[in-house]
N, C-alpha and C. Protein backbone atom coordinates (compact mmCIF):
# COMPACT_ATOMS: atom_id res chain seq x y z
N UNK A 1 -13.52 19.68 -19.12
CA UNK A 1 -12.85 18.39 -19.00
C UNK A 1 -11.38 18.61 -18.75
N UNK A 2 -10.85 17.76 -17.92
CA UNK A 2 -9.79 17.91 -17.86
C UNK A 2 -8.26 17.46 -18.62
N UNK A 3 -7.37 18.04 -19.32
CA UNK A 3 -6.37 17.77 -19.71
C UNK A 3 -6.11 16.32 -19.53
N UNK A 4 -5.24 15.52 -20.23
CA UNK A 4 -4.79 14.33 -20.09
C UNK A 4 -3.48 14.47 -19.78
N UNK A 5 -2.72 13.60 -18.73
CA UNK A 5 -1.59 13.52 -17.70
C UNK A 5 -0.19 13.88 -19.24
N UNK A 6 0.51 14.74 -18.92
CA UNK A 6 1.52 14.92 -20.10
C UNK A 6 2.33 12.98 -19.84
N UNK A 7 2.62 13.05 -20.85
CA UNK A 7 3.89 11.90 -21.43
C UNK A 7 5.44 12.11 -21.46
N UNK A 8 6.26 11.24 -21.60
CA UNK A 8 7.54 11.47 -21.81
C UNK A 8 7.20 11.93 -23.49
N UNK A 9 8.25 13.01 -23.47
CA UNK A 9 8.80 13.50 -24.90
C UNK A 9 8.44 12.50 -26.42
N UNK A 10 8.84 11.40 -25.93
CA UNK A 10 9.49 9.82 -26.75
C UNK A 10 8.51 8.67 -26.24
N UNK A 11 7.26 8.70 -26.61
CA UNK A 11 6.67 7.84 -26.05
C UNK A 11 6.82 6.59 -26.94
N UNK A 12 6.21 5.41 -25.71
CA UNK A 12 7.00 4.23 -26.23
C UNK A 12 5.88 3.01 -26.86
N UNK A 13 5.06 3.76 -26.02
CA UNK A 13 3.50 3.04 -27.39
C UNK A 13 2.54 4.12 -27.87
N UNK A 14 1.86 3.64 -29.23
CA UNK A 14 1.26 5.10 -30.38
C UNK A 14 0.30 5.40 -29.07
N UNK A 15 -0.29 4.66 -27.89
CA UNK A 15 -1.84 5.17 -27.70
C UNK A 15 -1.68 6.20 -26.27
N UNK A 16 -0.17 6.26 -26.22
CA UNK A 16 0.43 6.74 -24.42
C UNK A 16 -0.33 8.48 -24.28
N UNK A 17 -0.11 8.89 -25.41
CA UNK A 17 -1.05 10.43 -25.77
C UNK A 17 -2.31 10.21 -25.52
N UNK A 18 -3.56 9.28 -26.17
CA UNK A 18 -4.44 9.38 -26.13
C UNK A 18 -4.80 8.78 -24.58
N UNK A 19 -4.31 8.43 -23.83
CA UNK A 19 -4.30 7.33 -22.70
C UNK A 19 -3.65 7.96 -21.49
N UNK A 20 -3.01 8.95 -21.51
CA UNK A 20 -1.92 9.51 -20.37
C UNK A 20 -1.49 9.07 -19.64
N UNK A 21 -0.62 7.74 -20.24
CA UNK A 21 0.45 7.20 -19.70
C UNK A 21 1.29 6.11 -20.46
N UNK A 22 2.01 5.85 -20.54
CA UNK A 22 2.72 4.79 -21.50
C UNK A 22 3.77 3.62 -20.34
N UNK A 23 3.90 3.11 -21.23
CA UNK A 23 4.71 1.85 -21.02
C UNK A 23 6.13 2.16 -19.69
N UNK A 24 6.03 1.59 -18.80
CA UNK A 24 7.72 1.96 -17.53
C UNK A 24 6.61 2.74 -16.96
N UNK A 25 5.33 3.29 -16.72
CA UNK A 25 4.96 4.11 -16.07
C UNK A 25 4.18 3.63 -14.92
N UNK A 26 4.12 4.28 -13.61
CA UNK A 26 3.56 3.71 -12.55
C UNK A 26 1.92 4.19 -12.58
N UNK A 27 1.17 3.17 -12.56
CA UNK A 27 -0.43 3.48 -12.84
C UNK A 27 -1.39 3.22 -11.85
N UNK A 28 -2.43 3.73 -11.59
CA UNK A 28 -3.70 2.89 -11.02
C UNK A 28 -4.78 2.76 -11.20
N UNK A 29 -4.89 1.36 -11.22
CA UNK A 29 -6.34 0.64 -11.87
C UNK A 29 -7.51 1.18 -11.56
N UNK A 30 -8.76 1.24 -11.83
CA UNK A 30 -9.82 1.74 -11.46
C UNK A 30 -10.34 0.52 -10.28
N UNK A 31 -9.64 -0.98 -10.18
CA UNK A 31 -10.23 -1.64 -9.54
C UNK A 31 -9.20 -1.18 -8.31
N UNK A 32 -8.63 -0.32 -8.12
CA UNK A 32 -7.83 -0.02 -6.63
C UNK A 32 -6.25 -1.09 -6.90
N UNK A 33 -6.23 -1.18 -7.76
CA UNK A 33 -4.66 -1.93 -7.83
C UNK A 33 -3.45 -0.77 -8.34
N UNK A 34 -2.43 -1.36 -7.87
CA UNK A 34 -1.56 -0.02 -8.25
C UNK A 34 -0.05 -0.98 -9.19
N UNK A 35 0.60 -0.67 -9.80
CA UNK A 35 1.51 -1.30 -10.43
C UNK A 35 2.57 -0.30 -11.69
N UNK A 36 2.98 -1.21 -12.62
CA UNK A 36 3.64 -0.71 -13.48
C UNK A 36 3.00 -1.12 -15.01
N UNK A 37 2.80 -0.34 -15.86
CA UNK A 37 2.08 -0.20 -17.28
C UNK A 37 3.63 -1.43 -18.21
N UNK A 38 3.26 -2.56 -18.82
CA UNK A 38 4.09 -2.81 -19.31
C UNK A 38 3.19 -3.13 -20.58
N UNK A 39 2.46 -2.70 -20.87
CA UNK A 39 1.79 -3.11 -22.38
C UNK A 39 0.88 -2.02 -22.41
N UNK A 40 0.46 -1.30 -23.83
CA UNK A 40 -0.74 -0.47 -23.53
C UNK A 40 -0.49 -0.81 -25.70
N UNK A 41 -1.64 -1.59 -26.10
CA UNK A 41 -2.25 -1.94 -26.93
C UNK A 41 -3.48 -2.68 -27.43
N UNK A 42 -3.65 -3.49 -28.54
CA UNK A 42 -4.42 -4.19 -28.79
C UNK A 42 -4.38 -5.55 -28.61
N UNK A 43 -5.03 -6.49 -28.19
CA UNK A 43 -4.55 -7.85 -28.21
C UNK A 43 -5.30 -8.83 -28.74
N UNK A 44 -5.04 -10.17 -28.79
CA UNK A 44 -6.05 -10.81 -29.28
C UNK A 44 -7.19 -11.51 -28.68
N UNK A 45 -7.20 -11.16 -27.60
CA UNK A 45 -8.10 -12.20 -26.91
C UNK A 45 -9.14 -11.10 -26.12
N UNK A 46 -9.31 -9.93 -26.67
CA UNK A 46 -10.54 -9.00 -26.77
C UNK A 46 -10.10 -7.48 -27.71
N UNK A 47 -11.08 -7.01 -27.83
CA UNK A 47 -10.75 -5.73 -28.99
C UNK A 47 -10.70 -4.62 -27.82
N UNK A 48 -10.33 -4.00 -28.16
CA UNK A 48 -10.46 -2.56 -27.36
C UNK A 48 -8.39 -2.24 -27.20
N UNK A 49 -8.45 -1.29 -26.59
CA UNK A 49 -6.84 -1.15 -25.98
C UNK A 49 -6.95 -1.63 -24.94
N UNK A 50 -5.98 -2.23 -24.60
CA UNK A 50 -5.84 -3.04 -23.15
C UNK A 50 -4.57 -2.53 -22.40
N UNK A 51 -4.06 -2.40 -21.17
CA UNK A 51 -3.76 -2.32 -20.49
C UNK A 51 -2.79 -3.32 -19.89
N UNK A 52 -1.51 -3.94 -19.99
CA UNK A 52 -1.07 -5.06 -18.97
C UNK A 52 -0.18 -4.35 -17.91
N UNK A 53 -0.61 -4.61 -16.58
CA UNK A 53 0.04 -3.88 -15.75
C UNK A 53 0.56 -5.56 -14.82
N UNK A 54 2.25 -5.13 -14.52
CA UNK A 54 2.38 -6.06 -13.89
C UNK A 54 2.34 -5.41 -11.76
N UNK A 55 1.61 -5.94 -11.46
CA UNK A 55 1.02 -5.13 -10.10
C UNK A 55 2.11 -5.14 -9.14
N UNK A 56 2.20 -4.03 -8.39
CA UNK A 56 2.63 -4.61 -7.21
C UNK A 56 2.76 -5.22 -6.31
N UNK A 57 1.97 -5.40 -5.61
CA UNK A 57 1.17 -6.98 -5.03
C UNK A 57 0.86 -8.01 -5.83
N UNK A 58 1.05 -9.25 -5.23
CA UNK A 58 0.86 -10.36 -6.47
C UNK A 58 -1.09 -10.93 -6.61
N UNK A 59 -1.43 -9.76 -6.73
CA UNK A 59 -2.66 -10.13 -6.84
C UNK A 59 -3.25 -10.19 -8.15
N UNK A 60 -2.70 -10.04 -9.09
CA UNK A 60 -3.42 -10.47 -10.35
C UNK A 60 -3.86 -11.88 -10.96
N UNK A 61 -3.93 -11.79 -12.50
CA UNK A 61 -4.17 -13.02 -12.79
C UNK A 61 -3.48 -13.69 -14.15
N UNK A 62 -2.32 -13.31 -14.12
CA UNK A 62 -1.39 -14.30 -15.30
C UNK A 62 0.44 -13.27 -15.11
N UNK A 63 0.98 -13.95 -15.98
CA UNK A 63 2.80 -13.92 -16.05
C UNK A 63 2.75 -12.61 -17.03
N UNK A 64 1.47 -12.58 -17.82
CA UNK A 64 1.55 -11.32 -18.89
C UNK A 64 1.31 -12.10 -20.01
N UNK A 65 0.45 -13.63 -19.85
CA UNK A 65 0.50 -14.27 -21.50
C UNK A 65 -1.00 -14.30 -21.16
N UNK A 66 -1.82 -14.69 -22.03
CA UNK A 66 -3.33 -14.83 -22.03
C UNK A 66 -3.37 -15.88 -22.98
N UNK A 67 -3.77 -16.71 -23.03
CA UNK A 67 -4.40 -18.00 -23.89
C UNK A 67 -3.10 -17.94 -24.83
N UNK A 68 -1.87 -18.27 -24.11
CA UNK A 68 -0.91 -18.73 -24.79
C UNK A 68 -0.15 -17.77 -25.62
N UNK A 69 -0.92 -16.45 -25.81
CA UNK A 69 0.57 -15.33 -26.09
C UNK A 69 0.80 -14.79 -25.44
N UNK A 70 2.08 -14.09 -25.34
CA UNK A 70 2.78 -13.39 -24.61
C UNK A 70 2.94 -11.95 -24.77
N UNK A 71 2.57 -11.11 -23.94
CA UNK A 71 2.33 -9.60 -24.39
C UNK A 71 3.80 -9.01 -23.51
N UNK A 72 3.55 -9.31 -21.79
CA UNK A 72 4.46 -8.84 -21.41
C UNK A 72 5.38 -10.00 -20.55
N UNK A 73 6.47 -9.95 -19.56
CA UNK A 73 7.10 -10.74 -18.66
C UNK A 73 6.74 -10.10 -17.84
N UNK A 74 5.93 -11.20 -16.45
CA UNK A 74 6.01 -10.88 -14.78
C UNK A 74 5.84 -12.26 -14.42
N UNK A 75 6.33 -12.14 -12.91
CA UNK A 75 5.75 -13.33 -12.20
C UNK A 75 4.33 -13.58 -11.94
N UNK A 76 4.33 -14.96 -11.93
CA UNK A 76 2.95 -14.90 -11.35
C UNK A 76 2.33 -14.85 -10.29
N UNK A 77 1.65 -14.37 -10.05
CA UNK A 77 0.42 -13.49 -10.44
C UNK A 77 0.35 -12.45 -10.20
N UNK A 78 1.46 -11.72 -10.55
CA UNK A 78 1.40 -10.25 -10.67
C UNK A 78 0.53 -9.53 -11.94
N UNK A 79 0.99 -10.44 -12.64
CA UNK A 79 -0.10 -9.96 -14.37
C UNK A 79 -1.39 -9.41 -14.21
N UNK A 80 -1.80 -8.32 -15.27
CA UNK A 80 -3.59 -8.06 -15.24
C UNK A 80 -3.54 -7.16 -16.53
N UNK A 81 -4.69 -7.45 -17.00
CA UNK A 81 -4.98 -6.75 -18.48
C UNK A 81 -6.42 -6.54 -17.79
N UNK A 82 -5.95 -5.02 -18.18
CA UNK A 82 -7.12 -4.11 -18.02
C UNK A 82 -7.51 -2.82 -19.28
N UNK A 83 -8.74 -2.83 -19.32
CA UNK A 83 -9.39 -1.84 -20.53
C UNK A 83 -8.13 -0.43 -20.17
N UNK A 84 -7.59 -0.41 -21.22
CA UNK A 84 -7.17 1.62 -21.00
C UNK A 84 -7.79 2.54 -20.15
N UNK A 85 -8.95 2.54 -20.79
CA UNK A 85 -9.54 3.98 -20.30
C UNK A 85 -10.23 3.82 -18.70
N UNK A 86 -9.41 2.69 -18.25
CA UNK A 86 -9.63 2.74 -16.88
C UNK A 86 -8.48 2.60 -15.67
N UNK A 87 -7.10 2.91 -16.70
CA UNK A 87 -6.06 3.26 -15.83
C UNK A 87 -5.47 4.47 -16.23
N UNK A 88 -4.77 4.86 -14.80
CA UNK A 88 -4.64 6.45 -14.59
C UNK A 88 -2.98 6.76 -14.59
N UNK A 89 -2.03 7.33 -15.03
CA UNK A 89 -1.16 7.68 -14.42
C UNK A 89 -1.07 7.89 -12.89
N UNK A 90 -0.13 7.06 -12.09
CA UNK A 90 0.06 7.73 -10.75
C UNK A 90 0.23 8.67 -10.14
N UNK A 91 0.21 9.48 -9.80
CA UNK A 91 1.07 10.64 -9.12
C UNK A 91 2.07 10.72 -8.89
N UNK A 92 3.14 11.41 -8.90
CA UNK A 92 4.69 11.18 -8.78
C UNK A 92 4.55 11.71 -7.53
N UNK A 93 5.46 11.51 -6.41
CA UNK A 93 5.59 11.88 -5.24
C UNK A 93 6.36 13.11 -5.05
N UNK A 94 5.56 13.99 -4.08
CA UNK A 94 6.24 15.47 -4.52
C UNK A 94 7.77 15.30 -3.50
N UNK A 95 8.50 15.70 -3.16
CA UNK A 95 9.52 15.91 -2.60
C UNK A 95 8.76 16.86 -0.64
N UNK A 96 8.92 15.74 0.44
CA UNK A 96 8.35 15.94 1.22
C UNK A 96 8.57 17.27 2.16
N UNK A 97 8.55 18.48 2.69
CA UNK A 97 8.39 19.55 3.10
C UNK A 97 8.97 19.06 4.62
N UNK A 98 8.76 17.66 5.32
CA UNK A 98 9.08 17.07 6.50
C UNK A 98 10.21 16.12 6.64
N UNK A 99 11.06 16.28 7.45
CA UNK A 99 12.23 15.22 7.55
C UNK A 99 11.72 14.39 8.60
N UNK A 100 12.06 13.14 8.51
CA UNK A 100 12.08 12.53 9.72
C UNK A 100 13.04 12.41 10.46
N UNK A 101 12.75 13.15 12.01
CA UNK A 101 13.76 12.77 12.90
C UNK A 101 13.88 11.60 13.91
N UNK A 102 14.83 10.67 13.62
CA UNK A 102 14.52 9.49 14.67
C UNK A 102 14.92 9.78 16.15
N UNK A 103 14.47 9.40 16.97
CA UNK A 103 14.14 9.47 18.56
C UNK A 103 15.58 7.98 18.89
N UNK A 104 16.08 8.16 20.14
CA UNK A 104 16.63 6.73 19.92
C UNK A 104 16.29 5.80 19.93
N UNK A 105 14.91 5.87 20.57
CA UNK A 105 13.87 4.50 20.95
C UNK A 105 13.96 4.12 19.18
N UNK A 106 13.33 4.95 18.30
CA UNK A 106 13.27 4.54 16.84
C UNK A 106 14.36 4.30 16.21
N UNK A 107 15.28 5.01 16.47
CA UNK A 107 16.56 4.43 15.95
C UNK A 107 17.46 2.98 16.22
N UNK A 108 17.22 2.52 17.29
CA UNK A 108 17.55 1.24 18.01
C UNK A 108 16.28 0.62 17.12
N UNK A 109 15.69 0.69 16.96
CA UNK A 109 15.03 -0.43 16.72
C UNK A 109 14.81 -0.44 15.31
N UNK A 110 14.96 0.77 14.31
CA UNK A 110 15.50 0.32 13.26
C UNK A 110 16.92 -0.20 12.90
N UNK A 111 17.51 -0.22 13.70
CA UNK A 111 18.88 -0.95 13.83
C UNK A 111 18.45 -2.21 14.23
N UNK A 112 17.53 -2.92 14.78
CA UNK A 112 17.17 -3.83 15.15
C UNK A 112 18.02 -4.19 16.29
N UNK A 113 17.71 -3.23 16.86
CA UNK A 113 18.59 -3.67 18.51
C UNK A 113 17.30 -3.43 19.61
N UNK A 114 16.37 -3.28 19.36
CA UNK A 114 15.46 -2.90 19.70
C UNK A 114 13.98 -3.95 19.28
N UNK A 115 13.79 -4.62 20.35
CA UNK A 115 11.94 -5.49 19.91
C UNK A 115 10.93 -4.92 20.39
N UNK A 116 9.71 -4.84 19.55
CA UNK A 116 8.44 -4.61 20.14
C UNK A 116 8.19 -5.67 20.91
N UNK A 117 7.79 -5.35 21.70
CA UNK A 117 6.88 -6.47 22.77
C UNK A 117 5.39 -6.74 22.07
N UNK A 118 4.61 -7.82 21.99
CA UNK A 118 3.27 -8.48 21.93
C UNK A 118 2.55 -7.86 22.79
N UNK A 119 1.63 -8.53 22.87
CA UNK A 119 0.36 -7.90 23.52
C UNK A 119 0.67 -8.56 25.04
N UNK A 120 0.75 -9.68 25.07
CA UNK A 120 0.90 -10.67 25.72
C UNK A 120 2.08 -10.93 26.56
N UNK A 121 3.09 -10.59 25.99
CA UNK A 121 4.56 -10.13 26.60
C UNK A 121 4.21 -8.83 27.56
N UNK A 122 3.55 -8.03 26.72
CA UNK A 122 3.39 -6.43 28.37
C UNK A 122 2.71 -7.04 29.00
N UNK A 123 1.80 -7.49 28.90
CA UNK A 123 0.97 -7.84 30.18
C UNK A 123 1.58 -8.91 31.15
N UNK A 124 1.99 -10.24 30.33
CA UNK A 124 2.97 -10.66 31.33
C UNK A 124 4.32 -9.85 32.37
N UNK A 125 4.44 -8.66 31.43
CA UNK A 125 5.51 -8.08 32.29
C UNK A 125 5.18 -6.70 33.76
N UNK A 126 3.87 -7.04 33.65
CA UNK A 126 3.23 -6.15 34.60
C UNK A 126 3.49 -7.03 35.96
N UNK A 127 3.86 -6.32 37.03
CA UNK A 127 4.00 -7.57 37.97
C UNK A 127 2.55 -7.56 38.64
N UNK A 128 2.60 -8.75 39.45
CA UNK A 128 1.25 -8.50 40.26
C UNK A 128 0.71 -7.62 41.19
N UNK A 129 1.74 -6.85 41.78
CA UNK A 129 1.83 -6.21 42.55
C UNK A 129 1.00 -4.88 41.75
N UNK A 130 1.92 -4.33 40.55
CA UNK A 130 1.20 -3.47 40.05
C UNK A 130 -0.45 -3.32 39.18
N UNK A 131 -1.01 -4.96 39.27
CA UNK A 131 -2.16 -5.20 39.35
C UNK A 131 -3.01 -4.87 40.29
N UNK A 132 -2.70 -5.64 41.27
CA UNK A 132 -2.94 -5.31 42.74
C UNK A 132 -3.38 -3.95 43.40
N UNK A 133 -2.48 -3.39 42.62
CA UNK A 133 -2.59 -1.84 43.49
C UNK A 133 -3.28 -1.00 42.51
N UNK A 134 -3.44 -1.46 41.24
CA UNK A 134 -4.51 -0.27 40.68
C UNK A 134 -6.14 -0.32 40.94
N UNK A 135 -6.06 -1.73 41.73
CA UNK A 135 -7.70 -2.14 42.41
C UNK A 135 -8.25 -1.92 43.74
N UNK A 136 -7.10 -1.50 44.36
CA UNK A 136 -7.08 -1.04 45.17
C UNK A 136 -7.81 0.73 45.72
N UNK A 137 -8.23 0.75 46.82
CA UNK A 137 -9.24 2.13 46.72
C UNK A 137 -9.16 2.74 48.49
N UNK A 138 -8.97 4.24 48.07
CA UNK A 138 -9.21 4.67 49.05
C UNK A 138 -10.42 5.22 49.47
N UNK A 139 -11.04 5.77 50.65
CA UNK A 139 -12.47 6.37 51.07
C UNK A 139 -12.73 7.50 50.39
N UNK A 140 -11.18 7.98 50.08
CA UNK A 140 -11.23 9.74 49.41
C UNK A 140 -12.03 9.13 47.84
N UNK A 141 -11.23 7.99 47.27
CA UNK A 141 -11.75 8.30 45.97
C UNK A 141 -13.23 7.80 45.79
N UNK A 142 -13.94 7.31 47.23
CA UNK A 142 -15.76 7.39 46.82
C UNK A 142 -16.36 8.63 46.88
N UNK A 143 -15.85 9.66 46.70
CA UNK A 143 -16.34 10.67 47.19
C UNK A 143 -17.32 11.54 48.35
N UNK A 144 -18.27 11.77 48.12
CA UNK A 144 -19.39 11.89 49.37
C UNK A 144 -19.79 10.57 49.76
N UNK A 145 -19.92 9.21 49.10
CA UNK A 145 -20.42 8.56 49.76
C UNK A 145 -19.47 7.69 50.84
N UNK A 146 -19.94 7.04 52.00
CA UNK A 146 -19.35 6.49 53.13
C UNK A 146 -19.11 5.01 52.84
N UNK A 147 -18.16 4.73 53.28
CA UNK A 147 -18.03 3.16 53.12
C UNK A 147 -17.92 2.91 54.48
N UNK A 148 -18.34 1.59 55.24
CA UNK A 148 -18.20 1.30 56.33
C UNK A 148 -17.65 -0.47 55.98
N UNK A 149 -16.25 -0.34 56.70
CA UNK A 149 -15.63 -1.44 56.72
C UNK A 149 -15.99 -2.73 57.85
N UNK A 150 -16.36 -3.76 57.68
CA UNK A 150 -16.46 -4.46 58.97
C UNK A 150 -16.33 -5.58 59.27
């Protein structure tokens, strides 16, 4: 079995040891949600250790109160109380091995001097001409067979 994720030194709720991760910590849910741990205890409105993570996406389902108490502060509906033993410490992001170099095309246009065009915009900007001529055909490109024009 594997080790449980180490903790800060000073953890900031009793269960962050048994749980490998505590409270300020970035987590992810077993239901695919990803967020920040702002509660990891008991509550009243089921037994077990619970979990309040206020998410990153506002896809949860409360501010962090449940039937009128208040465990943690988020907007709504960032809130979600989830069982412990089904959130994970995140991964910390290693320090990347790759720089990004911008091109000027990318650089203009993170400067925002620069627009993508639509789908709809290139194609309008094709002229007809260059329609025209990609339908266009010579005898060479039927190969062996003959075309007779008449």
């Amino acid at each position: 079995m594997a080790s449980p994720t180490p903790v800060r030194a000073n953890p900031i709720s009793p269960h962050a040891a048994e749980y490998g991760f505590d409270i300020g910590d970035r987590v992810l849910c077993g239901n695919g949600k990803a967020g920040i741990a702002r509660y990891l205890d008991t509550t009243e409105f089921a037994a077990g250790i619970w979990a309040g993570i206020e998410l990153t996406q506002g896809l949860g389902k409360n501010d962090g109160s449940v039937q009128g108490k208040r465990y943690f502060e988020c907007d709504h509906p960032k809130g979600l109380f989830i069982l412990a033993n089904k959130v994970t410490k995140a991964p910390t992001a290693a320090p990347s091995r790759y720089a990004v170099r911008h091109t000027k095309t990318s650089a203009l246009r993170q400067a925002g001097g620069l627009q993508r065009m639509g789908s709809q915009e290139s194609l309008n900007s094709i002229g007809a001409s260059s329609i025209a001529s990609s339908r266009m055909f010579t005898p060479r490109s039927l190969g062996n067979r003959t075309s007779t024009l008449t």
